[in-house]
Every structure is written in C-alpha cells, then in structure tokens.
C-alpha atoms as a PDB file:
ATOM      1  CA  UNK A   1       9.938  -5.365  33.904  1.00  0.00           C
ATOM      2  CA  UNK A   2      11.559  -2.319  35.110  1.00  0.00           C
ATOM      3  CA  UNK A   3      10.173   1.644  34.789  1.00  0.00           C
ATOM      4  CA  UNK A   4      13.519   2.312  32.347  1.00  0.00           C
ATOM      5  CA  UNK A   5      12.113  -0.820  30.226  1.00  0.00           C
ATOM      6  CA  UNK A   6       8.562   0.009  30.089  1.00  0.00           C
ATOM      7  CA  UNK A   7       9.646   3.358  28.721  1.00  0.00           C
ATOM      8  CA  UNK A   8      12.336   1.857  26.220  1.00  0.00           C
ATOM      9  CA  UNK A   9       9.397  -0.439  25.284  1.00  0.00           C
ATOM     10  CA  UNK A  10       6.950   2.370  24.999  1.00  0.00           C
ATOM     11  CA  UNK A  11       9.891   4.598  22.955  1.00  0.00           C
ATOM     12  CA  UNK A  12       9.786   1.683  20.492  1.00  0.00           C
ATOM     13  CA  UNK A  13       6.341   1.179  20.298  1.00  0.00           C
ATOM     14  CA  UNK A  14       6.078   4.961  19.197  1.00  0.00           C
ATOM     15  CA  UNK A  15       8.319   4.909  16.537  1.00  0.00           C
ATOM     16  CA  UNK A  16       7.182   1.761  15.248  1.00  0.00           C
ATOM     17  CA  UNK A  17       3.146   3.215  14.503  1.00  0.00           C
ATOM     18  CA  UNK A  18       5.213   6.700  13.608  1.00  0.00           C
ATOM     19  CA  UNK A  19       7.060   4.926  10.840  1.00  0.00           C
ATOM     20  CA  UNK A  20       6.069   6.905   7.711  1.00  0.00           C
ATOM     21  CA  UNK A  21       6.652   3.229   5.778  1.00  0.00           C
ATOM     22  CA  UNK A  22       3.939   1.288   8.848  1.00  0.00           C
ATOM     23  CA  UNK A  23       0.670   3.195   7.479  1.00  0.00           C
ATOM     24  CA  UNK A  24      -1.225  -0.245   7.013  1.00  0.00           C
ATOM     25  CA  UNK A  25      -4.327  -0.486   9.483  1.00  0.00           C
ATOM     26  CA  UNK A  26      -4.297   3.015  11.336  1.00  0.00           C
ATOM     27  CA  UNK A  27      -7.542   5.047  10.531  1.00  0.00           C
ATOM     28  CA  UNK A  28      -6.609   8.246   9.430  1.00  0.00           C
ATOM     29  CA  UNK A  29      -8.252  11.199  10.170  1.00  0.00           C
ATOM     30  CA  UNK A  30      -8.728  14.587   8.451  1.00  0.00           C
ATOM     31  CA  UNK A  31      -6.095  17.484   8.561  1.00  0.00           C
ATOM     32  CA  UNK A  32      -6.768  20.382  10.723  1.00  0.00           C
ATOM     33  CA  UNK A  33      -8.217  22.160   8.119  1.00  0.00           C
ATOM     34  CA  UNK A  34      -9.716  19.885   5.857  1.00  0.00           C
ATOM     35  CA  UNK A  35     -10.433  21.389   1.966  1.00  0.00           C
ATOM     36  CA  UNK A  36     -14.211  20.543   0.979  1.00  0.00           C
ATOM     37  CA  UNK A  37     -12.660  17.577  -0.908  1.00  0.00           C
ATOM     38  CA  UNK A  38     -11.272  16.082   1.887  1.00  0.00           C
ATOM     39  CA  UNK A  39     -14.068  16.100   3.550  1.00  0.00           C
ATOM     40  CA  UNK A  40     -16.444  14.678   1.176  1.00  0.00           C
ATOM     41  CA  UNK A  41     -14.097  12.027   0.467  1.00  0.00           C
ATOM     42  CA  UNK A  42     -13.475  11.316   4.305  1.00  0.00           C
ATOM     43  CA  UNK A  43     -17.190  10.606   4.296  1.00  0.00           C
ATOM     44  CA  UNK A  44     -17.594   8.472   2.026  1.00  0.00           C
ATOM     45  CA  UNK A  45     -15.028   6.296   3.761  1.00  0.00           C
ATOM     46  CA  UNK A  46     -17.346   6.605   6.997  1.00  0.00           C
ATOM     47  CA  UNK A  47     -20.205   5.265   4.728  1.00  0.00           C
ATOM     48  CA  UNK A  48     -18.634   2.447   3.861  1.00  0.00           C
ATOM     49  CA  UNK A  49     -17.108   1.738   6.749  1.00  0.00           C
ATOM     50  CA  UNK A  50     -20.304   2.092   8.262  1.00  0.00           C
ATOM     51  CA  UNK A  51     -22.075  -0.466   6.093  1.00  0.00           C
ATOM     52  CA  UNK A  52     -19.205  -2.726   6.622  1.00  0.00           C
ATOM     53  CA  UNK A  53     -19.725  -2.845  10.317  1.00  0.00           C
ATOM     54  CA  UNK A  54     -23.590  -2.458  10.453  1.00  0.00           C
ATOM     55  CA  UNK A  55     -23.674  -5.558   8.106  1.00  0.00           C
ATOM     56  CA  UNK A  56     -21.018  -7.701   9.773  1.00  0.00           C
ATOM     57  CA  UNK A  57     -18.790  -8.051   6.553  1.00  0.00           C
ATOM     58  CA  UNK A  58     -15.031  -8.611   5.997  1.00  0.00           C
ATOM     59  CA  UNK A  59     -12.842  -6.527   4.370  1.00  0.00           C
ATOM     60  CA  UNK A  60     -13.002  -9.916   1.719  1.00  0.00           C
ATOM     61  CA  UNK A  61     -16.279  -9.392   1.260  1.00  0.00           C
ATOM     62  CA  UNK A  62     -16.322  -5.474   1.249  1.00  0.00           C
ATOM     63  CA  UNK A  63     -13.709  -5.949  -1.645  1.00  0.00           C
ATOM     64  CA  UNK A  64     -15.478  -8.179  -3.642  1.00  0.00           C
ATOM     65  CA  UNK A  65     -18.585  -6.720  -3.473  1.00  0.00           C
ATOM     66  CA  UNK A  66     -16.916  -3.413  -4.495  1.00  0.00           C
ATOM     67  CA  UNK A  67     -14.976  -5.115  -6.953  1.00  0.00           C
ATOM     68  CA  UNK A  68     -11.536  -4.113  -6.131  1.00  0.00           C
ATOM     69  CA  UNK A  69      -8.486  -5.330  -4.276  1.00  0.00           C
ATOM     70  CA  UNK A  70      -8.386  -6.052  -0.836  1.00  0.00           C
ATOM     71  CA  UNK A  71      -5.850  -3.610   0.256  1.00  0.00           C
ATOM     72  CA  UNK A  72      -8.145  -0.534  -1.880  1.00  0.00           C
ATOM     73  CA  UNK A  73     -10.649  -1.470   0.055  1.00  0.00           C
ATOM     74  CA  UNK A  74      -8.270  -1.215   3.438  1.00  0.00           C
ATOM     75  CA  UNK A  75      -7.010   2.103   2.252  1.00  0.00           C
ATOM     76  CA  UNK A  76     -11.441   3.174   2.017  1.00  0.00           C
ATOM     77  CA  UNK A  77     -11.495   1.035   5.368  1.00  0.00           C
ATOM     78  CA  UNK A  78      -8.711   3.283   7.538  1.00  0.00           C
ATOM     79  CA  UNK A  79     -10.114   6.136   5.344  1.00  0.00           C
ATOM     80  CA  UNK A  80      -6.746   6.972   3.634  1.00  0.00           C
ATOM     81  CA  UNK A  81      -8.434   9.766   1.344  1.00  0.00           C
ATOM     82  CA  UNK A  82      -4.838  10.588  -0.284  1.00  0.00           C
ATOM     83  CA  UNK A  83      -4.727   7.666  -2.398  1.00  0.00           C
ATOM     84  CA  UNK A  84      -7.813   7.641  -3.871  1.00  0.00           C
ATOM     85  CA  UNK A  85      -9.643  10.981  -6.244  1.00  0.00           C
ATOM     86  CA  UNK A  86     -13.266  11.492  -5.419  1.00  0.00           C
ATOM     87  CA  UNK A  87     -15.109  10.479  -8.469  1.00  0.00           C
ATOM     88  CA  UNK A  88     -13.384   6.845  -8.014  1.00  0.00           C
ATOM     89  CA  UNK A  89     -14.165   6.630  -4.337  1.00  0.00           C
ATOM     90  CA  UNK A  90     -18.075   7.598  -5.590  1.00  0.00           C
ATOM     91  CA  UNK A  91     -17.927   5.274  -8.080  1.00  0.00           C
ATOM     92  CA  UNK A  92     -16.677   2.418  -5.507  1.00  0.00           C
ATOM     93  CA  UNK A  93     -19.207   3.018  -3.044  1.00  0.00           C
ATOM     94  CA  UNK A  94     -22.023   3.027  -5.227  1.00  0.00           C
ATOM     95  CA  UNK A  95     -21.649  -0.136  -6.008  1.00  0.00           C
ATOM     96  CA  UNK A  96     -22.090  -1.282  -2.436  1.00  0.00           C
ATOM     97  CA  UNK A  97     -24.388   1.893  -0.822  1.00  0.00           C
ATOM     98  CA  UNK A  98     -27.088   1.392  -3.486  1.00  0.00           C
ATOM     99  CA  UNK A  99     -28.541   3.532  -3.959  1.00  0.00           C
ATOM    100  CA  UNK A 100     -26.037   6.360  -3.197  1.00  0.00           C
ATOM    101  CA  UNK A 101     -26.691   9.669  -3.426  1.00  0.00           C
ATOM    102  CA  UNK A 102     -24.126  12.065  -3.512  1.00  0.00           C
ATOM    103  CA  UNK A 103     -24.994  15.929  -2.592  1.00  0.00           C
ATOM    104  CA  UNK A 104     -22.865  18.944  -2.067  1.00  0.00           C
ATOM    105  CA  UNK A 105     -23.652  21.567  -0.655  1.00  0.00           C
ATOM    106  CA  UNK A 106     -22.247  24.961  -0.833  1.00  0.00           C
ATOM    107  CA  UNK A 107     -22.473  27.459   1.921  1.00  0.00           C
ATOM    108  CA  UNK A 108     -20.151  30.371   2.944  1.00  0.00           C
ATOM    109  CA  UNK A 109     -17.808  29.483   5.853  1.00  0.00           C
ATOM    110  CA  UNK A 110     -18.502  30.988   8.988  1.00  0.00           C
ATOM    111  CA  UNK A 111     -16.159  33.527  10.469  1.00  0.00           C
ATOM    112  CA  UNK A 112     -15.795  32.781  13.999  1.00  0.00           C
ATOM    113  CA  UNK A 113     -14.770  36.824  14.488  1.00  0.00           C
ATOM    114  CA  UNK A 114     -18.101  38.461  14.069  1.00  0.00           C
ATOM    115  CA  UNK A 115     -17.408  42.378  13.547  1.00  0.00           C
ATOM    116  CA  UNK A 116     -20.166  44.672  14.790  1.00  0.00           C
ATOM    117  CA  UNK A 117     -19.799  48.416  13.806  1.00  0.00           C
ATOM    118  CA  UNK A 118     -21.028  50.413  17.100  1.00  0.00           C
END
C-alpha cells in the first residue's frame, strides 16, 4: 500500500467514527465544562461499567439484570449521558449496584484566579 493510500484510508477511517449517525460503541466523555448533572450522571455510567468489568458480565447480562434493553444498557455502557435523565439512570443502577447510595455534594467552585488585596 502506498503513503497516498494509507492517508486516503486513514481520511476514511476519520469520517467514518466522525459520522454524527456512527455513535454506537464509542465511549463518550464529558464536555469541557461539564454542569453538576453531567457529571453525576457520567458517574454513574463509570459504576456500572465498573461492575460490569470487575464481574466479567456481558452487556446481555448487564441488561437483564438491569431490566432494560440491550442497546440502554450500551448507551450506560459508552456512557452516553444525553439520552438518559438522572433519576432513571439512578433508578437503573440500583438495581444492579445494591446497595447504591447516591450523595451530592455541594461546594463552591474554585476560582483558579485568586485575588489578594496588597
């Protein structure tokens, strides 16, 4: 294979995982600036994908023990927080992290310019 087909290759590789409409198994991850929401749902996607891989299960079995579809539990899986609302994603979980415990915590944000008057 020549350089100018390796790159053509390449080209269409790109565009092919940039498709907007080929979102199926690529893990997302959060925004730049992730609201508290997204953040406490991206985690709960961690737990669970967490149990899923500490206890050697398949997506099948993930599913089923969560009792919902197999491509919900894909979209928990490559932690696609947009398509689910928090109190569903707590209520999935819980009934395979049991017990789950759910905190939040409020705190102020931390200003990375720290004014000193002199």
């Amino acid at each position: 294979m020549t350089k100018s087909q390796k790159e053509k290759s390449f080209k269409e590789y790109l565009q092919e995982i940039e498709d907007p409409k080929n979102n199926s198994e690529i893990n997302y991850a959060l925004p730049e600036s992730p609201t508290p929401l997204q953040v406490a749902k991206f985690e709960i996607c961690q737990e669970v994908l967490g149990y899923k891989q500490d206890n050697k299960l398949t997506r099948e079995q993930v599913a089923e023990k969560m009792d919902i579809s197999k491509a919900e539990t894909e979209d928990i899986l490559f932690c696609h927080i947009e398509e689910f609302t928090l109190d569903r994603l707590v209520n999935y979980a819980s009934k395979l992290l049991d017990p789950l415990q759910v905190k939040v915590i409020l705190e102020p944000k931390k200003s990375s310019l720290h004014a000193k008057a002199v």
